[in-house]
C-alpha atoms as a PDB file:
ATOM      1  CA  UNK A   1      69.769  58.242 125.708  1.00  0.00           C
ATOM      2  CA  UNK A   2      66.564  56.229 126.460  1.00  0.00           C
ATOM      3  CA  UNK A   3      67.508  52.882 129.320  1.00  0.00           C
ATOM      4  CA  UNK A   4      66.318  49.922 128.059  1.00  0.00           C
ATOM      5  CA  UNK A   5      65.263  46.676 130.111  1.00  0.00           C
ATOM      6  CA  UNK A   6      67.530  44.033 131.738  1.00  0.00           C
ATOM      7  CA  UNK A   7      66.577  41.848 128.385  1.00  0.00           C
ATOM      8  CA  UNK A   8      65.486  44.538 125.691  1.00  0.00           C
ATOM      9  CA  UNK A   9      67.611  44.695 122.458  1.00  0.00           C
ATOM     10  CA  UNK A  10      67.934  47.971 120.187  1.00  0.00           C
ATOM     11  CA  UNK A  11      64.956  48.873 118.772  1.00  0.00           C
ATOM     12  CA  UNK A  12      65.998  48.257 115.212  1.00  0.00           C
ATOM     13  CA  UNK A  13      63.821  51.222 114.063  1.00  0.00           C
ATOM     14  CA  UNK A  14      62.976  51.016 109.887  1.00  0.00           C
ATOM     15  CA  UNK A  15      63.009  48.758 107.797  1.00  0.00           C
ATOM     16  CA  UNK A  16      66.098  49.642 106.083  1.00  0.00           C
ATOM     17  CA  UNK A  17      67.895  49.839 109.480  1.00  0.00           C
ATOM     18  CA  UNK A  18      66.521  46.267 111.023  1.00  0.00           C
ATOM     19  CA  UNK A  19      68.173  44.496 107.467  1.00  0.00           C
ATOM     20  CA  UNK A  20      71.392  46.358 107.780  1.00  0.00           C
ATOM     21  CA  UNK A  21      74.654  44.108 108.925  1.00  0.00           C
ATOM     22  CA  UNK A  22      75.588  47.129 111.199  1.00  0.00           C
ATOM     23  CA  UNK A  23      72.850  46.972 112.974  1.00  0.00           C
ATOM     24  CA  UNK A  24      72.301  43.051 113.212  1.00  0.00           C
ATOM     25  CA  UNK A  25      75.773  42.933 114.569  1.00  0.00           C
ATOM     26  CA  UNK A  26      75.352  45.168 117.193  1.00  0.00           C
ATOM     27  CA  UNK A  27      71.898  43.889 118.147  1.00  0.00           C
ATOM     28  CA  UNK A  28      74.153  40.462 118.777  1.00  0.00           C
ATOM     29  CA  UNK A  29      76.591  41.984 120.664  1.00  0.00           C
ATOM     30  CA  UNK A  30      73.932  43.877 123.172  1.00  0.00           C
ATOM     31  CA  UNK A  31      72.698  40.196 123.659  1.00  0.00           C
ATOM     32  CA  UNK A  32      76.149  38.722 124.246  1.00  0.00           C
ATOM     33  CA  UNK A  33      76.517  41.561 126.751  1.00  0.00           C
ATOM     34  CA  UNK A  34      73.409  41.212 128.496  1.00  0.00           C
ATOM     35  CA  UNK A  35      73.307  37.465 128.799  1.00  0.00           C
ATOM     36  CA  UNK A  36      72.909  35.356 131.982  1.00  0.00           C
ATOM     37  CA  UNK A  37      75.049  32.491 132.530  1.00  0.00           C
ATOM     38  CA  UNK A  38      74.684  29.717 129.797  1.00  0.00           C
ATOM     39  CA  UNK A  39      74.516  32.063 127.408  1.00  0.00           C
ATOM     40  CA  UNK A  40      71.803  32.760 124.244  1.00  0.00           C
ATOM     41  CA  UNK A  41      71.146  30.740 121.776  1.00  0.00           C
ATOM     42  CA  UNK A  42      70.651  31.450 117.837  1.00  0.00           C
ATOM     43  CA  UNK A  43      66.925  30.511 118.124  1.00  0.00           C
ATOM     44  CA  UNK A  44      66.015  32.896 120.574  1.00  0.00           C
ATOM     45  CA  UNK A  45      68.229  35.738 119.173  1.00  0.00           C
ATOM     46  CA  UNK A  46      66.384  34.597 115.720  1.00  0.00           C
ATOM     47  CA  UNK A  47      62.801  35.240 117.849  1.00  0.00           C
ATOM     48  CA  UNK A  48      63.680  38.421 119.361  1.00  0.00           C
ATOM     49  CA  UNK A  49      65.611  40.463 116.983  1.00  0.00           C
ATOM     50  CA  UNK A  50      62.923  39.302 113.528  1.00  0.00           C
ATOM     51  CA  UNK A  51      65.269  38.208 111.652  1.00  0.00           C
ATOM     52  CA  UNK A  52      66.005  34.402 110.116  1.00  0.00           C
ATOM     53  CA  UNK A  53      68.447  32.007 112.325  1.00  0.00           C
ATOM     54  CA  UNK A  54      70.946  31.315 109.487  1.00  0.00           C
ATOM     55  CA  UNK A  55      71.499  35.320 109.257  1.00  0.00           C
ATOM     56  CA  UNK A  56      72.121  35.100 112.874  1.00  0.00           C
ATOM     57  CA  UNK A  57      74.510  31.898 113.046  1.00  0.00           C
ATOM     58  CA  UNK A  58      76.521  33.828 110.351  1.00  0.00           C
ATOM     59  CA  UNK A  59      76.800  37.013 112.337  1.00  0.00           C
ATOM     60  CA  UNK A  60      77.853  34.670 115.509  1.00  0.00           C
ATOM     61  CA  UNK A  61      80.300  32.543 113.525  1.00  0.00           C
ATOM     62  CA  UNK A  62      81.968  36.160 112.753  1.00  0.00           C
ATOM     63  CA  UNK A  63      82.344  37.370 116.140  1.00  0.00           C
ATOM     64  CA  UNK A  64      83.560  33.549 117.006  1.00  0.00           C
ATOM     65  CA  UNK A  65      86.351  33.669 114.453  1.00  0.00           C
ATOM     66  CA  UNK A  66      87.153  37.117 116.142  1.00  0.00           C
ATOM     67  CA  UNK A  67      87.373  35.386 119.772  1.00  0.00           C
ATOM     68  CA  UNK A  68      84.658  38.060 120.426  1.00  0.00           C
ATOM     69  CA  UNK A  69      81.728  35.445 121.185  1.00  0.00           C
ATOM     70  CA  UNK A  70      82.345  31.384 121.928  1.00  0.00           C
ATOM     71  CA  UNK A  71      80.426  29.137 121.554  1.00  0.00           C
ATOM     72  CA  UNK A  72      79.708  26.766 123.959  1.00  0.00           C
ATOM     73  CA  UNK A  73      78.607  22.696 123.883  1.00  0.00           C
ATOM     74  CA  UNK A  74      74.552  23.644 124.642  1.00  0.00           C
ATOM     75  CA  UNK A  75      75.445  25.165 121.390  1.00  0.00           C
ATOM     76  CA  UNK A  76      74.394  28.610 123.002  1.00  0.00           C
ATOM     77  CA  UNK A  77      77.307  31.506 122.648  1.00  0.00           C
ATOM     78  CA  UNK A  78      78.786  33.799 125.179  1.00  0.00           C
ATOM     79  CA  UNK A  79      81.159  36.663 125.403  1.00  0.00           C
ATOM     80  CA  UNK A  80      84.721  35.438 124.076  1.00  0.00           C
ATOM     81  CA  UNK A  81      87.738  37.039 125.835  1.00  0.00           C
ATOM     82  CA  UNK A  82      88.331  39.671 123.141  1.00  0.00           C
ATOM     83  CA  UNK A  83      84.850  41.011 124.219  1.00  0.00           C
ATOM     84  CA  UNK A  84      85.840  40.145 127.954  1.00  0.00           C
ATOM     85  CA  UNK A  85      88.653  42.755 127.286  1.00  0.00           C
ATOM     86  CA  UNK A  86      86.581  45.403 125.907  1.00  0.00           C
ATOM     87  CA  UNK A  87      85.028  45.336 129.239  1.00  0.00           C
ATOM     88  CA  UNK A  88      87.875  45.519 131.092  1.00  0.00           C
ATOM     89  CA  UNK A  89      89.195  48.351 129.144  1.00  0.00           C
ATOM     90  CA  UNK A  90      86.125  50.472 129.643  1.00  0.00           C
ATOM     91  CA  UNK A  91      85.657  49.741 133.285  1.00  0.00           C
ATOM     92  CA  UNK A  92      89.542  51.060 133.501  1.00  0.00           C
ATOM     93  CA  UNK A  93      88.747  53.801 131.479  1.00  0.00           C
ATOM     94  CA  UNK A  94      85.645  54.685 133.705  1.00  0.00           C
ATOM     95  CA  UNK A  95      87.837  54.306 136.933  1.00  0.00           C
ATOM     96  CA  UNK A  96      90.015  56.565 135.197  1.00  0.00           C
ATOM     97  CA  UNK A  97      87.545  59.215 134.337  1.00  0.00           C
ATOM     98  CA  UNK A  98      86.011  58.947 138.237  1.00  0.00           C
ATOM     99  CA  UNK A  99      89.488  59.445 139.809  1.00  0.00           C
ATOM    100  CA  UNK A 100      90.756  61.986 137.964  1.00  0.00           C
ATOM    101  CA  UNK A 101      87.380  64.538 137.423  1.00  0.00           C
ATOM    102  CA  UNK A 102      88.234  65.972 141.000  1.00  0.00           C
ATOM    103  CA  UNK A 103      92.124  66.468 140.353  1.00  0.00           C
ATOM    104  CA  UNK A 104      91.826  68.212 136.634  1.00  0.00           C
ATOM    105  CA  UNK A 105      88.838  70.549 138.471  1.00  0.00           C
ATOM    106  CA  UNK A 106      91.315  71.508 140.796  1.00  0.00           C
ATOM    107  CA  UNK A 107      94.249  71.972 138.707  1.00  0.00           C
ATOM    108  CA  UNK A 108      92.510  74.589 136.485  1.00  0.00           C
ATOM    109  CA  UNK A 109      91.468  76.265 140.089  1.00  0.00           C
ATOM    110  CA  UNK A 110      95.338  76.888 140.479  1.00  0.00           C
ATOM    111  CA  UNK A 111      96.518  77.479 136.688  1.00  0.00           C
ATOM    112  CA  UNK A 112      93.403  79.589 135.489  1.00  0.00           C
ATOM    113  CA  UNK A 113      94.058  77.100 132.856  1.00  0.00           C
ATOM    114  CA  UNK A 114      92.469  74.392 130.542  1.00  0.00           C
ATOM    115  CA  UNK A 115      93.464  70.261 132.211  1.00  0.00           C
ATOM    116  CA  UNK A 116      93.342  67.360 129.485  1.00  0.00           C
ATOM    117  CA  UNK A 117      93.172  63.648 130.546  1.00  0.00           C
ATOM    118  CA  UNK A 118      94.614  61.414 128.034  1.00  0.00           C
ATOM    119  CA  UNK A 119      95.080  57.502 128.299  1.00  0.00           C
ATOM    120  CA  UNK A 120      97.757  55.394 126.532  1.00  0.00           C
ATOM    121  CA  UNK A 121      97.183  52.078 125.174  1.00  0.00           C
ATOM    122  CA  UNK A 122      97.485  49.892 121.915  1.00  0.00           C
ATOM    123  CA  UNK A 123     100.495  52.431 121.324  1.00  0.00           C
ATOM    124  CA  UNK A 124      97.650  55.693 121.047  1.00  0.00           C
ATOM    125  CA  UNK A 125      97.400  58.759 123.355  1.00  0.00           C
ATOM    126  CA  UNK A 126      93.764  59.108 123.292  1.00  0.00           C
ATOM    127  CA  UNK A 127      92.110  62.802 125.281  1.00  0.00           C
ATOM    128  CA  UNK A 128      89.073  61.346 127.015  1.00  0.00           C
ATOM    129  CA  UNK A 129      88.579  64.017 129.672  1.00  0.00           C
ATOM    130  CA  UNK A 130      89.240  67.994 130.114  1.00  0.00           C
ATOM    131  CA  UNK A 131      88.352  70.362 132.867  1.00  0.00           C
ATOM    132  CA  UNK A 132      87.880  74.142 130.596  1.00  0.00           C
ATOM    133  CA  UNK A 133      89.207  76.891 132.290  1.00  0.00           C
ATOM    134  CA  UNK A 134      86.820  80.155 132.414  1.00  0.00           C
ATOM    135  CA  UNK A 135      88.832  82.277 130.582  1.00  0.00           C
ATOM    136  CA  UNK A 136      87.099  83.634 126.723  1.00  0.00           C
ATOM    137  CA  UNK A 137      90.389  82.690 125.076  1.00  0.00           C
ATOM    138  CA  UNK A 138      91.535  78.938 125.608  1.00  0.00           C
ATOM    139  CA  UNK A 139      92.076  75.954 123.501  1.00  0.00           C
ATOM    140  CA  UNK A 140      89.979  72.951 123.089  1.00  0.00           C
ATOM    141  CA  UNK A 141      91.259  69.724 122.114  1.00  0.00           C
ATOM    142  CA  UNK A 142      88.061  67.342 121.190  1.00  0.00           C
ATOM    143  CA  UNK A 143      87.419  64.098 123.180  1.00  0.00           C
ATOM    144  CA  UNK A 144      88.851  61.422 121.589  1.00  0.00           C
ATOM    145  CA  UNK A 145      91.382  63.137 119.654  1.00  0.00           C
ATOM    146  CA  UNK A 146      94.977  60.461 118.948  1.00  0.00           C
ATOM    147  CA  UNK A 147      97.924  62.761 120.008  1.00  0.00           C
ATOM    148  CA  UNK A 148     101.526  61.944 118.292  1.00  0.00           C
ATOM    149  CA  UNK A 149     103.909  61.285 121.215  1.00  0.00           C
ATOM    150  CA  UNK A 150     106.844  62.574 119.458  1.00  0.00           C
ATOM    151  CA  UNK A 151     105.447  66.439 119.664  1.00  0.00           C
ATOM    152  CA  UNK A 152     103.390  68.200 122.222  1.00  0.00           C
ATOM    153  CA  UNK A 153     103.599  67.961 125.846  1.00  0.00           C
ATOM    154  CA  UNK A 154     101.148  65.429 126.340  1.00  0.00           C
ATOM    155  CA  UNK A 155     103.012  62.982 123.670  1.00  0.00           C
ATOM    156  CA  UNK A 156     106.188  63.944 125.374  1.00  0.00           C
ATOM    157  CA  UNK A 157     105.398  63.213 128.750  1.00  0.00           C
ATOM    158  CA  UNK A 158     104.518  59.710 127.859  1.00  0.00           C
ATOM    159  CA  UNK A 159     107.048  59.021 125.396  1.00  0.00           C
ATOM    160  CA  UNK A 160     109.674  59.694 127.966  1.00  0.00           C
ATOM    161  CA  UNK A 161     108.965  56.617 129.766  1.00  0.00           C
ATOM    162  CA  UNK A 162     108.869  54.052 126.735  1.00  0.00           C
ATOM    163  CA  UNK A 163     111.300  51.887 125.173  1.00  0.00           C
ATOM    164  CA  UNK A 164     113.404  53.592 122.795  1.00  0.00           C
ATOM    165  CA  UNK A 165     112.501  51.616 120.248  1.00  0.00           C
ATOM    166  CA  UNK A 166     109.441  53.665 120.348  1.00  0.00           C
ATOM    167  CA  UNK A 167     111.361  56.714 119.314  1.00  0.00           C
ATOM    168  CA  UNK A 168     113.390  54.786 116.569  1.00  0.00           C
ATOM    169  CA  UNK A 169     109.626  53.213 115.174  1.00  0.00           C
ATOM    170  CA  UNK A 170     108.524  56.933 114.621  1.00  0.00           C
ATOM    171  CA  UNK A 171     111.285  57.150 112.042  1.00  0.00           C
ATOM    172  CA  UNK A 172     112.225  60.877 112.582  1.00  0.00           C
ATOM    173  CA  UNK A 173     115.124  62.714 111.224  1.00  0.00           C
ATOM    174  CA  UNK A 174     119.011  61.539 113.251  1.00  0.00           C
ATOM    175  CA  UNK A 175     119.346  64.918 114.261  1.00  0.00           C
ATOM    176  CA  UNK A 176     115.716  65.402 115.022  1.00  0.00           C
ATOM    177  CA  UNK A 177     115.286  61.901 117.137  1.00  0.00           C
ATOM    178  CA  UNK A 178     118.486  63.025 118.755  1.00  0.00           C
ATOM    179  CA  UNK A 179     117.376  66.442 119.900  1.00  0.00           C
ATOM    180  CA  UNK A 180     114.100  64.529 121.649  1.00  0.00           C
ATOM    181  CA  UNK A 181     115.914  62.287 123.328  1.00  0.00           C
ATOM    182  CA  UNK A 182     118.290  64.483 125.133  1.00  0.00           C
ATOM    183  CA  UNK A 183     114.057  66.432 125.706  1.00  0.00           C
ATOM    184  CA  UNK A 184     112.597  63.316 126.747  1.00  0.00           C
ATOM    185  CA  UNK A 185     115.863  62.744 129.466  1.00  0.00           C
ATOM    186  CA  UNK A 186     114.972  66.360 130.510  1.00  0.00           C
ATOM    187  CA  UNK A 187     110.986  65.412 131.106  1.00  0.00           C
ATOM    188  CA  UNK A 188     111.981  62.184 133.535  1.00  0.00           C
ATOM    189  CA  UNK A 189     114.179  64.131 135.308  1.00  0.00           C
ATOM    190  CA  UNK A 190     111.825  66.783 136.131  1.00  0.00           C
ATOM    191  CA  UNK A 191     109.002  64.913 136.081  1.00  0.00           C
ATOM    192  CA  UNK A 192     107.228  66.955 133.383  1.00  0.00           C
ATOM    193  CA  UNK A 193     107.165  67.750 129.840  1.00  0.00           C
ATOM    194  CA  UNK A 194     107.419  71.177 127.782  1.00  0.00           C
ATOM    195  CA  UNK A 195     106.236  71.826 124.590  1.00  0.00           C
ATOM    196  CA  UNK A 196     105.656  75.532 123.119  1.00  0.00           C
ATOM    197  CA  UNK A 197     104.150  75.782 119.790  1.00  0.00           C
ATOM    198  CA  UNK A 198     104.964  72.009 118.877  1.00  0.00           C
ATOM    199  CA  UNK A 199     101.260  70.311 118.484  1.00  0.00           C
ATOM    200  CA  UNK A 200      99.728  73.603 117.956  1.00  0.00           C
ATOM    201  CA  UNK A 201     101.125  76.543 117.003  1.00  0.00           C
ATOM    202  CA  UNK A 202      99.773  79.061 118.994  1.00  0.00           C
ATOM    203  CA  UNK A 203      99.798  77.633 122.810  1.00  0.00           C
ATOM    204  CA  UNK A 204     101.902  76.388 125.287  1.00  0.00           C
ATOM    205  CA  UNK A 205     101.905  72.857 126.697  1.00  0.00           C
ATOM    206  CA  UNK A 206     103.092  71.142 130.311  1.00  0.00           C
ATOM    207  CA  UNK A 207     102.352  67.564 131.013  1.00  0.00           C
ATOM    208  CA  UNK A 208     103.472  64.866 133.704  1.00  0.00           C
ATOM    209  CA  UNK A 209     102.830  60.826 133.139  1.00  0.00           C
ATOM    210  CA  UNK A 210     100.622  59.208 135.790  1.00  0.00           C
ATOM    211  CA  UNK A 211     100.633  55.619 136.125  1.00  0.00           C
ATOM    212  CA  UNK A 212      98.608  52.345 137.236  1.00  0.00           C
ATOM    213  CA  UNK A 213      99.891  50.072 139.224  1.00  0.00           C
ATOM    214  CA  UNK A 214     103.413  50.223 137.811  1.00  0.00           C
ATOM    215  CA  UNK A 215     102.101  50.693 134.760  1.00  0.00           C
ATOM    216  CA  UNK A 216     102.218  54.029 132.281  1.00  0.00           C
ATOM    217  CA  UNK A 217      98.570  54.430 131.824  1.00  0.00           C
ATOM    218  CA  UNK A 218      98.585  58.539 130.122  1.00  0.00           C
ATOM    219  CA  UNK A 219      99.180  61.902 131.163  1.00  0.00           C
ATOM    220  CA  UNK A 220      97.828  65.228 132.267  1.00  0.00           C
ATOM    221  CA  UNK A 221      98.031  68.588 130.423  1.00  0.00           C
ATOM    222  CA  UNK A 222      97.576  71.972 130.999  1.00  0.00           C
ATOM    223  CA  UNK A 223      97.663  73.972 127.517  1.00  0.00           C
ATOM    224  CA  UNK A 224      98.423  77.665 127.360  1.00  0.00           C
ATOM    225  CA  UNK A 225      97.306  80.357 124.259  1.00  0.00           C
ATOM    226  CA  UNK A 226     101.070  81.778 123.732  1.00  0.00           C
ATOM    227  CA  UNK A 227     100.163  85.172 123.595  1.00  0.00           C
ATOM    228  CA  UNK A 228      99.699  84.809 127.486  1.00  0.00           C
ATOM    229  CA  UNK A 229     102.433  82.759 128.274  1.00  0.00           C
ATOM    230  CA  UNK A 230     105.174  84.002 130.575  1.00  0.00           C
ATOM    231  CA  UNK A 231     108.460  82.833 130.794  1.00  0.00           C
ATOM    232  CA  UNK A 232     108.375  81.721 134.082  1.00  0.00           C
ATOM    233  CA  UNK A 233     105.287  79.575 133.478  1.00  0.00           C
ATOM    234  CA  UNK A 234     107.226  76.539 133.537  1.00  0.00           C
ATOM    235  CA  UNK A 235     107.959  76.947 136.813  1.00  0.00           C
ATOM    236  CA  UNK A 236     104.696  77.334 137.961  1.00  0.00           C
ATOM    237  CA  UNK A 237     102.597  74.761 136.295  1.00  0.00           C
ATOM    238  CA  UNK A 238     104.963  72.182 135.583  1.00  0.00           C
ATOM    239  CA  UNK A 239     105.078  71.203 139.510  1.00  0.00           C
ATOM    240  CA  UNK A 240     101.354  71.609 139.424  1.00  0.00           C
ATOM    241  CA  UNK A 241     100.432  68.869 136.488  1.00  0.00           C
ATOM    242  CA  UNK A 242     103.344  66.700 137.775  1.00  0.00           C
ATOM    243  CA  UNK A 243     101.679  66.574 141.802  1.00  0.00           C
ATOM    244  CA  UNK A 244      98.229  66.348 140.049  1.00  0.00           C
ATOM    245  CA  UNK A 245      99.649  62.918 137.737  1.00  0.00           C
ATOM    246  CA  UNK A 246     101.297  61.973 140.926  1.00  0.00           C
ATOM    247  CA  UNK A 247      97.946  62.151 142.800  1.00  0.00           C
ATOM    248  CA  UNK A 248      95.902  60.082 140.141  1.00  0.00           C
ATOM    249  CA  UNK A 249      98.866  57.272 140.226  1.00  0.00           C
ATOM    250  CA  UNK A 250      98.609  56.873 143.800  1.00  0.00           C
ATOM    251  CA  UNK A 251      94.211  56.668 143.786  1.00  0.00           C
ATOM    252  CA  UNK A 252      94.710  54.046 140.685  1.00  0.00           C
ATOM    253  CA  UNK A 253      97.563  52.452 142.693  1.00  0.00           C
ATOM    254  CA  UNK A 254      95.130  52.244 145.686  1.00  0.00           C
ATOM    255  CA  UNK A 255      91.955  51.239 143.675  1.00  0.00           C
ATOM    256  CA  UNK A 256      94.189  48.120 142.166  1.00  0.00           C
ATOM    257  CA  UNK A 257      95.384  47.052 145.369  1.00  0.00           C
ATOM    258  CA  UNK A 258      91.416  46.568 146.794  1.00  0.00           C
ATOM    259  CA  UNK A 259      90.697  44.998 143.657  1.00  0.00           C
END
């Protein structure tokens, strides 16, 4: 990725890519983004990104609706607070990703084992980090991938600290919703979940909640290929991803108290 100036905008590249809405939308938002206080105004958006002011207004007019710019009485526009929350949800994010890169490293050092990072919000379990063990045979779960939280370890270990209604809004089978309940009392009380062959088929899963603040923010995984599974594996890594979850709670705990 190529840095651009303190004022640049994209480089809208063709033709065909200047005159696209796509593109004109983001252009706006990199302005919103990057603007001092008082914010821009349509006429020197207009200038910069070549294209008219009315096509401009419109595009700001959107994002106003949206409460992702407002516009203020110089009749310039700013970041709204939906946009203001984008920020703070990436800056989390980032915190999250900081804090935690040590902990997964050293979890695989002790498992021999692939370490997900997931985060939980809007009602998604999102993987945004992993730590790949060196072993030829592991499995990879893509960054960015939406886990279900009624299967898998990962899901699990979350789920276990929601409001039931949760569990009843995922609509499963009585007997089924039943069974996971009396799984999910199991996970809180020993502070990590177990999952073999529920997400995937062919590995082994143990995951513990971490939290911010309070707050239930995601879990940690380790995921084990079940041909190499033992049966006392449990044992051995559960404790391990539940101290490592433990570990990130208390650095985000920390980092909100400075803040």
């Amino acid at each position: 990725m190529t840095p651009t100036g303190a004022n640049a905008a994209p480089d809208a590249g063709s033709g065909e890519r200047k005159d696209s809405t796509t593109a004109r939308v983001v252009a706006v938002l990199d302005a919103l983004a990057r603007a001092e206080d008082g914010g821009v105004g349509v006429r020197q958006l207009a200038a910069v990104l070549d294209v008219s002011r009315s096509a401009v207004h419109r595009v700001l007019q959107n994002l106003t609706d949206l409460r992702v710019a407002r516009a203020l009485p110089t009749g310039n526009y700013e970041p709204g607070e939906v946009f203001a929350a984008w920020g703070t949800f990436l800056a989390r994010r980032q915190n999250i990703l900081d804090l935690s890169r040590g902990l997964l490293d050293r979890l695989v050092e002790r498992t021999e084992e692939t370490a997900y990072l997931t985060t939980y919000a809007g009602g998604q379990l999102t993987v945004v980090s992993a730590a790949e063990c060196r072993r030829p045979v592991r499995y990879v779960l893509p960054i960015g991938r939406i886990l279900p939280l009624e299967r898998g370890a990962a899901g699990k270990a979350v789920l276990a600290y929601l409001d039931d209604d949760v569990l009843t809004g995922l609509a499963l089978p009585e007997a089924e919703a039943e069974k996971l309940r009396e799984d999910l009392a199991a996970t809180r009380e020993r502070g990590y979940a177990v999952s073999v062959g529920e997400n995937i088929p062919d590995a082994c899963g143990f995951a513990s909640a971490y939290f911010r603040n309070g707050q239930l923010a995601g879990s940690i995984t380790v995921t084990v290929p079940r041909y190499r599974a033992n049966d006392d594996d449990a044992d051995r890594f559960g404790p391990l991803v539940r101290d490592t979850a433990r570990a990130l709670t208390n650095l985000l705990t920390a980092r909100g108290e400075e803040a």
